[in-house]
PDB file of N, CA and C in Angstrom:
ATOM      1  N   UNK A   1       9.713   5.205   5.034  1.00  0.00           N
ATOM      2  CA  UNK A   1       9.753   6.394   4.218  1.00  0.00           C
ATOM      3  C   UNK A   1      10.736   7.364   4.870  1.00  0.00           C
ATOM      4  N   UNK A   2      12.008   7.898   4.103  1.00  0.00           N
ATOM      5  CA  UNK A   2      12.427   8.888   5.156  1.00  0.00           C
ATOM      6  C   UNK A   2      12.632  10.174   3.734  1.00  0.00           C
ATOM      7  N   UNK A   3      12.332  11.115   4.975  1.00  0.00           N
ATOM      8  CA  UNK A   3      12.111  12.289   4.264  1.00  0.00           C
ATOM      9  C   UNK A   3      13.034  13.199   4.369  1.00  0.00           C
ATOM     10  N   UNK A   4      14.205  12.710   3.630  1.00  0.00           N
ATOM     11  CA  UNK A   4      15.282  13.192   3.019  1.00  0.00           C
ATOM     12  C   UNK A   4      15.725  12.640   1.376  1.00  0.00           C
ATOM     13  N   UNK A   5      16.652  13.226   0.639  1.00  0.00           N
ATOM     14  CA  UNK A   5      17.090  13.286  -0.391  1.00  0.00           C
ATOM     15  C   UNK A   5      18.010  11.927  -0.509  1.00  0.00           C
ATOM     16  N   UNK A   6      18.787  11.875   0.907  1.00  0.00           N
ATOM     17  CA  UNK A   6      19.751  11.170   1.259  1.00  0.00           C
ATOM     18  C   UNK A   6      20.034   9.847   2.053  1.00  0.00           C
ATOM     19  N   UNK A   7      20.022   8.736   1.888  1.00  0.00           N
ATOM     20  CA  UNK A   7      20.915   8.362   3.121  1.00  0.00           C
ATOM     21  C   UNK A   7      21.629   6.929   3.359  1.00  0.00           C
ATOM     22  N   UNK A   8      21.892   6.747   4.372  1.00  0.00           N
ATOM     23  CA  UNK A   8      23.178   6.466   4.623  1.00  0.00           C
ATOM     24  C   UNK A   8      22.532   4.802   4.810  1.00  0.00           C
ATOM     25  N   UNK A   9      21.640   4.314   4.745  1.00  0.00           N
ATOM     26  CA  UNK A   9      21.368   3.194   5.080  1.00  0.00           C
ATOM     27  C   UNK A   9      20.577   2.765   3.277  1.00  0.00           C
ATOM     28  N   UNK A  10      21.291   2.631   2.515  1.00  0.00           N
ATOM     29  CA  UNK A  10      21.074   2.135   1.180  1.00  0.00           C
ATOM     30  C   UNK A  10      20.778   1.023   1.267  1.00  0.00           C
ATOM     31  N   UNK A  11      20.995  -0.153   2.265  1.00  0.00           N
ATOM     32  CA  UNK A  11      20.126  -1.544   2.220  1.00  0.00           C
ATOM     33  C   UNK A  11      18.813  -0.789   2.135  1.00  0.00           C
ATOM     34  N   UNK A  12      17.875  -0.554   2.827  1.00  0.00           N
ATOM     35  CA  UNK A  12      16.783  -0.696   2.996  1.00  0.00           C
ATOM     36  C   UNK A  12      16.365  -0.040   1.990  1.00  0.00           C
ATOM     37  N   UNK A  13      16.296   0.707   1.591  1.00  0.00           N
ATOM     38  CA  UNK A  13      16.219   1.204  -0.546  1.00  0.00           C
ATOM     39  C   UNK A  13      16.383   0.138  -1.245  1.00  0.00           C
ATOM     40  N   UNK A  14      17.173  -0.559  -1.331  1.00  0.00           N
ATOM     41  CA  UNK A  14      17.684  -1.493  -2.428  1.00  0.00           C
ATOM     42  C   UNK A  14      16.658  -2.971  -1.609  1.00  0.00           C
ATOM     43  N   UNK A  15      16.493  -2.890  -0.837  1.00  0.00           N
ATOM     44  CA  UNK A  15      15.959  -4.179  -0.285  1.00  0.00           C
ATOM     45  C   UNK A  15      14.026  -3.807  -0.442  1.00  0.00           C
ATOM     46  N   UNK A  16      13.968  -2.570  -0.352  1.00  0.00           N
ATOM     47  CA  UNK A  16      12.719  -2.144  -0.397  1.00  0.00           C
ATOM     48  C   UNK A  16      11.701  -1.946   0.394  1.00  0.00           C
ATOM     49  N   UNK A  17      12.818  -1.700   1.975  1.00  0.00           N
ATOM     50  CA  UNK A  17      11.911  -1.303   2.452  1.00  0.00           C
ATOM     51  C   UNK A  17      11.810  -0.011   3.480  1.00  0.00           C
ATOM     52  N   UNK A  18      12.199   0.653   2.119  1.00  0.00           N
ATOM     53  CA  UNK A  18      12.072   1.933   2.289  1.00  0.00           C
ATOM     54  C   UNK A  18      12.243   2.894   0.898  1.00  0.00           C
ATOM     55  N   UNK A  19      11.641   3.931   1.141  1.00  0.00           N
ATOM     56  CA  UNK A  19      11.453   4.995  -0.075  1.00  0.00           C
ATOM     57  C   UNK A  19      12.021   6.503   0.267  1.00  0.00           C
ATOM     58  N   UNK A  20      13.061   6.874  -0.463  1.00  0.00           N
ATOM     59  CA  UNK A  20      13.384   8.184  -0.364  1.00  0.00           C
ATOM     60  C   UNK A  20      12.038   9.188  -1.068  1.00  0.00           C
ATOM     61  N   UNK A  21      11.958  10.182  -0.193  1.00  0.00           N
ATOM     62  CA  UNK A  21      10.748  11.117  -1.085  1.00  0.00           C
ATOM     63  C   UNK A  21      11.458  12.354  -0.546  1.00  0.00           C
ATOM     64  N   UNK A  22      12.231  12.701   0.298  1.00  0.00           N
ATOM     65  CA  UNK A  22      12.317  13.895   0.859  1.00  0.00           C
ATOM     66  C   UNK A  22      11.617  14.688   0.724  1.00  0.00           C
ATOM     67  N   UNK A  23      11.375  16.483   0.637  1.00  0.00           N
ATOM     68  CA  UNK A  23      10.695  17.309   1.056  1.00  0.00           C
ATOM     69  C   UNK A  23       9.185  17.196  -0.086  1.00  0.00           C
ATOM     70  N   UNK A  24       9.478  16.510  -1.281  1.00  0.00           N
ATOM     71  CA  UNK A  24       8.743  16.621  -2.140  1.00  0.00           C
ATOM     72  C   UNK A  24       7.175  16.408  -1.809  1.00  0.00           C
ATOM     73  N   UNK A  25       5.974  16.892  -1.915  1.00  0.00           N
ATOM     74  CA  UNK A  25       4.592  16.744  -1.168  1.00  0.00           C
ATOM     75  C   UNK A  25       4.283  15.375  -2.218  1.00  0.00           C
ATOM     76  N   UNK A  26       4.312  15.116  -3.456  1.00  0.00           N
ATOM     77  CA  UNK A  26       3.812  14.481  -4.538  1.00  0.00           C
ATOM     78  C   UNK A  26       4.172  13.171  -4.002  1.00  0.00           C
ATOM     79  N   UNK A  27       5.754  13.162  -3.807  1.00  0.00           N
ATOM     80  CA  UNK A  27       6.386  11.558  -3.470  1.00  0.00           C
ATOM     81  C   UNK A  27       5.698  11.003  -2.312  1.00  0.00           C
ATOM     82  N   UNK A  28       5.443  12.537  -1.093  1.00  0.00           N
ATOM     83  CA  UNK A  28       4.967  11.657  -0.310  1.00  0.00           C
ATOM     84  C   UNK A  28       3.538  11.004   0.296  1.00  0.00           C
ATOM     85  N   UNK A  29       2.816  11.752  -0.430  1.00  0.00           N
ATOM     86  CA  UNK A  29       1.304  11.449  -0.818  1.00  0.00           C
ATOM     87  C   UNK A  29       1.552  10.181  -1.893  1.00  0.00           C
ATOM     88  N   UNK A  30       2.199  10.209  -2.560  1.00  0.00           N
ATOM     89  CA  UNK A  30       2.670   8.747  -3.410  1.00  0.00           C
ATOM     90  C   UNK A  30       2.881   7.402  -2.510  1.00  0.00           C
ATOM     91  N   UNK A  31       4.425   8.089  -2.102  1.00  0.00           N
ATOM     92  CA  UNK A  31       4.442   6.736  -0.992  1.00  0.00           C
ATOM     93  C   UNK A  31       3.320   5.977   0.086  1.00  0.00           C
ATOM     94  N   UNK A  32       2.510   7.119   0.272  1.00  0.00           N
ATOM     95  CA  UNK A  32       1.446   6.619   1.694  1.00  0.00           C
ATOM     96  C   UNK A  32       0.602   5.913   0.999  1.00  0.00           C
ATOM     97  N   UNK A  33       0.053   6.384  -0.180  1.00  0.00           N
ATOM     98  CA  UNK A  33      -0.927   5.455  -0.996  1.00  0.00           C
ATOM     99  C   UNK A  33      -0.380   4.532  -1.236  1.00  0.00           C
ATOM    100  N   UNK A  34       0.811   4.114  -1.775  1.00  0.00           N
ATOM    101  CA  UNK A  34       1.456   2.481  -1.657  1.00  0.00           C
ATOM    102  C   UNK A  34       1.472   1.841  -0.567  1.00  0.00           C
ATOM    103  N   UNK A  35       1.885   1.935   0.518  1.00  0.00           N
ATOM    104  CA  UNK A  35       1.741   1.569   1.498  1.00  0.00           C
ATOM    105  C   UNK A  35       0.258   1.238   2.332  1.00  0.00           C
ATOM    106  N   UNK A  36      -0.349   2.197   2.059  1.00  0.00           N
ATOM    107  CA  UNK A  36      -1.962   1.961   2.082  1.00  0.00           C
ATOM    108  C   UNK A  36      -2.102   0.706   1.274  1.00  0.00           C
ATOM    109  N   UNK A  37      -2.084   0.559   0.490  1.00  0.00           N
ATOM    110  CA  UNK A  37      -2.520  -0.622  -0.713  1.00  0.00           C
ATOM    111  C   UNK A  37      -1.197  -1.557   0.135  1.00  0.00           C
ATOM    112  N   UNK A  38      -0.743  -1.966   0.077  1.00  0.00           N
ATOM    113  CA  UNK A  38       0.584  -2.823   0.645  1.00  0.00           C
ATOM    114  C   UNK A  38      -0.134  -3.306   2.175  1.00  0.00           C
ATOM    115  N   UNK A  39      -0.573  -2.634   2.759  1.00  0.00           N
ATOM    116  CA  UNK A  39      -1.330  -3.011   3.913  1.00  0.00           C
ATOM    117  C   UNK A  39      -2.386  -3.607   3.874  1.00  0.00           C
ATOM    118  N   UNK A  40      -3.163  -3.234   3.019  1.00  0.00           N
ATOM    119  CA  UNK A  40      -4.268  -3.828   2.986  1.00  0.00           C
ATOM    120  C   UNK A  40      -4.709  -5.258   2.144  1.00  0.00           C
ATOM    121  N   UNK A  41      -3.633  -5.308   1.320  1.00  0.00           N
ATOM    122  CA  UNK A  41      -3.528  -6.467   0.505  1.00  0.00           C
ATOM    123  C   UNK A  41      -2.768  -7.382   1.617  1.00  0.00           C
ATOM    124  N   UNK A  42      -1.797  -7.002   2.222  1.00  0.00           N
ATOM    125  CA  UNK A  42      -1.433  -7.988   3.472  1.00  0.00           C
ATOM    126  C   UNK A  42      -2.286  -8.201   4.242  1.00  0.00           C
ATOM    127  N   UNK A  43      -3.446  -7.718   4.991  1.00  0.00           N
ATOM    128  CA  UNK A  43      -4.466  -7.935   5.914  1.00  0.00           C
ATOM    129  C   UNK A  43      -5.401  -8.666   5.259  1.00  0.00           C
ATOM    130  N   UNK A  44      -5.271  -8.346   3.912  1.00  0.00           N
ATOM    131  CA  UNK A  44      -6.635  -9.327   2.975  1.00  0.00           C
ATOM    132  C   UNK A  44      -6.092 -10.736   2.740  1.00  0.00           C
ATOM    133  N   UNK A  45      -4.315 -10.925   2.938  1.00  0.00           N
ATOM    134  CA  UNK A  45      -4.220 -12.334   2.520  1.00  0.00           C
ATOM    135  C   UNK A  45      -4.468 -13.421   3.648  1.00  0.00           C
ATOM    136  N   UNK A  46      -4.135 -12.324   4.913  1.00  0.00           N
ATOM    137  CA  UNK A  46      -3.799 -12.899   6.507  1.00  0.00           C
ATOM    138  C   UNK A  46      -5.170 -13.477   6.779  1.00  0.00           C
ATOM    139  N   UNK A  47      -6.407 -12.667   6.156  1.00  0.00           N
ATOM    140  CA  UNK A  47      -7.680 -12.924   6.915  1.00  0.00           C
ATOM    141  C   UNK A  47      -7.895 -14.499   5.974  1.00  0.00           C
ATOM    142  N   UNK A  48      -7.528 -14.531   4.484  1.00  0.00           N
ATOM    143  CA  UNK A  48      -8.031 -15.405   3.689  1.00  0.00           C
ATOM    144  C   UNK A  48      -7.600 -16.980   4.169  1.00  0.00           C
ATOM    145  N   UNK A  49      -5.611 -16.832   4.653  1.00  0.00           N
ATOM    146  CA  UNK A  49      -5.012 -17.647   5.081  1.00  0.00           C
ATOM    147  C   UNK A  49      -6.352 -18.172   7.172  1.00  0.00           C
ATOM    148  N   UNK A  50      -6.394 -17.759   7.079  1.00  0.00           N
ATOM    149  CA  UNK A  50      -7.193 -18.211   8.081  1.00  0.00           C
ATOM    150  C   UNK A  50      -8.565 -18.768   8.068  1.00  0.00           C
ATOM    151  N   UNK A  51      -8.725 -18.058   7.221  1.00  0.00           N
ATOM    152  CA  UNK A  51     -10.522 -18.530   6.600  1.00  0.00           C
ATOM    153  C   UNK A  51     -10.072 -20.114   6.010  1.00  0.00           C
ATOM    154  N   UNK A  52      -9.179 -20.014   5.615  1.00  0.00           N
ATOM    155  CA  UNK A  52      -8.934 -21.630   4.575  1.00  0.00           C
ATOM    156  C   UNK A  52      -8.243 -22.737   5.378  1.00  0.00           C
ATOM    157  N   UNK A  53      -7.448 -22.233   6.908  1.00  0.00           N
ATOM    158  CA  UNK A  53      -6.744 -23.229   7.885  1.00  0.00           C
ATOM    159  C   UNK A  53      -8.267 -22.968   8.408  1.00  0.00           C
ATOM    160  N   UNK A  54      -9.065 -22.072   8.955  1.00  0.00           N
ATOM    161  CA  UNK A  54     -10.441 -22.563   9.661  1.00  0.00           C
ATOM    162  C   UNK A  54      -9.958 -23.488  10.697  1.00  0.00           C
TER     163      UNK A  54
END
């Protein structure tokens, strides 16, 4: 997440992994809740992938 308007590293935007929100409070209470959910759906697949190699 970088919290500017701007910048200079447009891979990671376009690749996705990263989110412009700059000063805005909305974007960035937005972004954290995605990422919240993005985390936790990764920790839920990691635990499942293990439960099923057992």
């Amino acid at each position: 997440m970088t919290l500017r308007d701007r910048t200079e590293w447009v891979e990671t935007i376009e690749d996705g992994w990263n989110v412009l929100v700059g000063a805005n409070k909305e974007k960035i209470l937005k972004a954290i809740k995605e990422l919240n959910q993005t985390e936790k759906h990764a920790h839920t697949n990691s635990a499942t992938e293990r439960q099923e190699k057992g």
